[in-house]
C-alpha atoms as a PDB file:
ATOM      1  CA  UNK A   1      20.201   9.155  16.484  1.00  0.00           C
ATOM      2  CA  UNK A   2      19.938   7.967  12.758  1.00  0.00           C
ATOM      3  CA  UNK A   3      19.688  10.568  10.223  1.00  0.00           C
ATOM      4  CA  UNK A   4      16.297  11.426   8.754  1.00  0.00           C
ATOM      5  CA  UNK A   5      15.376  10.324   5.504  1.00  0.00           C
ATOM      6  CA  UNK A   6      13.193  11.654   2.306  1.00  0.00           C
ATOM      7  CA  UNK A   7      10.020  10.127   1.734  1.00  0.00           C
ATOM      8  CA  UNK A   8      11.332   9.788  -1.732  1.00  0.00           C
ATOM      9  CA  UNK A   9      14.663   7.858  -0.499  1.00  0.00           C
ATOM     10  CA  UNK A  10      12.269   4.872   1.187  1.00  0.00           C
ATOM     11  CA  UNK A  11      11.323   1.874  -0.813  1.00  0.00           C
ATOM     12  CA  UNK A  12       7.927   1.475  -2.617  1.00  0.00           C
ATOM     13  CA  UNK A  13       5.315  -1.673  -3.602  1.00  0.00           C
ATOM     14  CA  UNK A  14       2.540  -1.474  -5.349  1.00  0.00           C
ATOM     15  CA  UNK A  15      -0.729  -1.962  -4.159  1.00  0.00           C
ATOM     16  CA  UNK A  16      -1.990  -5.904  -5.204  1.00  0.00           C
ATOM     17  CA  UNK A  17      -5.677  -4.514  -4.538  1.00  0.00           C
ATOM     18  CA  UNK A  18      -5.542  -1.055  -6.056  1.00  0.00           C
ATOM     19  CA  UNK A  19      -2.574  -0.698  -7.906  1.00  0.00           C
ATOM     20  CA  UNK A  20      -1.380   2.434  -6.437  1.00  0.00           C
ATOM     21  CA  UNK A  21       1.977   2.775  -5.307  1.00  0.00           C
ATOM     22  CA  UNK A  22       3.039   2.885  -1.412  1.00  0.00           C
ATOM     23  CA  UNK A  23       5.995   3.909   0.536  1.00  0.00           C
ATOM     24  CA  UNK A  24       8.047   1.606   3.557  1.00  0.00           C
ATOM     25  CA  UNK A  25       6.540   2.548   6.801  1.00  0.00           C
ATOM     26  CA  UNK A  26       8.271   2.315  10.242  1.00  0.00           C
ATOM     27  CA  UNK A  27       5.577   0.132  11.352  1.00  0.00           C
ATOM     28  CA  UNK A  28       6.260  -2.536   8.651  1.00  0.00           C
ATOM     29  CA  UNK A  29       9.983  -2.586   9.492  1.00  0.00           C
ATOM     30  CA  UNK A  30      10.335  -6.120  10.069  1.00  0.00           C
ATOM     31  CA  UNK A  31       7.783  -7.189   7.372  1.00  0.00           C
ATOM     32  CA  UNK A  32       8.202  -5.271   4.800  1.00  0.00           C
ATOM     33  CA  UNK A  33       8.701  -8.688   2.622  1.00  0.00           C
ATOM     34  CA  UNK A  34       5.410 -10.207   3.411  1.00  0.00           C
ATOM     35  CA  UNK A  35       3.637  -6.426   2.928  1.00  0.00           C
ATOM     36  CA  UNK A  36       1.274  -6.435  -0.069  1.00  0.00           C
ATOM     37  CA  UNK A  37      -1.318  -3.878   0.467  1.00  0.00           C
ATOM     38  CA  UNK A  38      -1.268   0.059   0.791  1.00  0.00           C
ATOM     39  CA  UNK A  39      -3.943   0.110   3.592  1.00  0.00           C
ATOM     40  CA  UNK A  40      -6.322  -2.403   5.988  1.00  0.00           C
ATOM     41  CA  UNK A  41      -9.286  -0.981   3.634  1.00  0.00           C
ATOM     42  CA  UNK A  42      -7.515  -2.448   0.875  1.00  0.00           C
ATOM     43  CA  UNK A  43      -6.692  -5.291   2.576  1.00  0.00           C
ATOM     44  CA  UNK A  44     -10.049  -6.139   3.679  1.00  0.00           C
ATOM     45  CA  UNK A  45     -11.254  -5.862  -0.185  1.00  0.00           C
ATOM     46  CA  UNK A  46      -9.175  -8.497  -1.374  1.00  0.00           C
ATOM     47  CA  UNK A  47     -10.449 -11.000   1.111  1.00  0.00           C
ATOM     48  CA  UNK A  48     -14.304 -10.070   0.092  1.00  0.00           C
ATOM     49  CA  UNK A  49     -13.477 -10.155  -3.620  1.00  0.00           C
ATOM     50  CA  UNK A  50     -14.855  -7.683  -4.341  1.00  0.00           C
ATOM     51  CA  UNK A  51     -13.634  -6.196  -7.442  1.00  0.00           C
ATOM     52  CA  UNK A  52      -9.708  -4.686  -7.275  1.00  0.00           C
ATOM     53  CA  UNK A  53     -10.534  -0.509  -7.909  1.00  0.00           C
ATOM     54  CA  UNK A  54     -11.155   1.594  -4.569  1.00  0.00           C
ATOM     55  CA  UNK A  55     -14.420   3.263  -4.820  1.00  0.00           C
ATOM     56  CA  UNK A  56     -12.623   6.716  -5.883  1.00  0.00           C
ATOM     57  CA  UNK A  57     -11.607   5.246  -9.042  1.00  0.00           C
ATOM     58  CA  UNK A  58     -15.514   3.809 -10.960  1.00  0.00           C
ATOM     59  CA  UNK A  59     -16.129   7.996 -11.025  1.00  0.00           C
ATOM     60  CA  UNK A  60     -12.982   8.087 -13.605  1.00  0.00           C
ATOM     61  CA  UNK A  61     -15.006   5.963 -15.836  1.00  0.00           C
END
């Protein structure tokens, strides 16, 4: 069994919606090249285009 690894070990992207940073999941394994968004939410907002900030972020303004 592989050894386990810290969250902080895994590579990381940024977000090309939000801008946030996100860590390598096991689920992306074989894509990880082609991954460009932290989330489906995310995702979805890009195609819409809608403006690139989640809803959490217009209250910081």
């Amino acid at each position: 069994m592989p050894r386990m690894r810290k969250k902080s070990d895994l590579p990381t992207k940024v977000c090309a919606t939000c801008g946030r940073p996100f860590a390598w999941r096991k689920k992306w394994e074989k894509v990880w090249d082609e991954v460009r968004h932290c989330s489906d939410a995310c995702r979805r907002r890009r195609k819409e285009g809608g403006h690139s900030c989640p809803p959490v972020c217009d209250a910081a303004r």
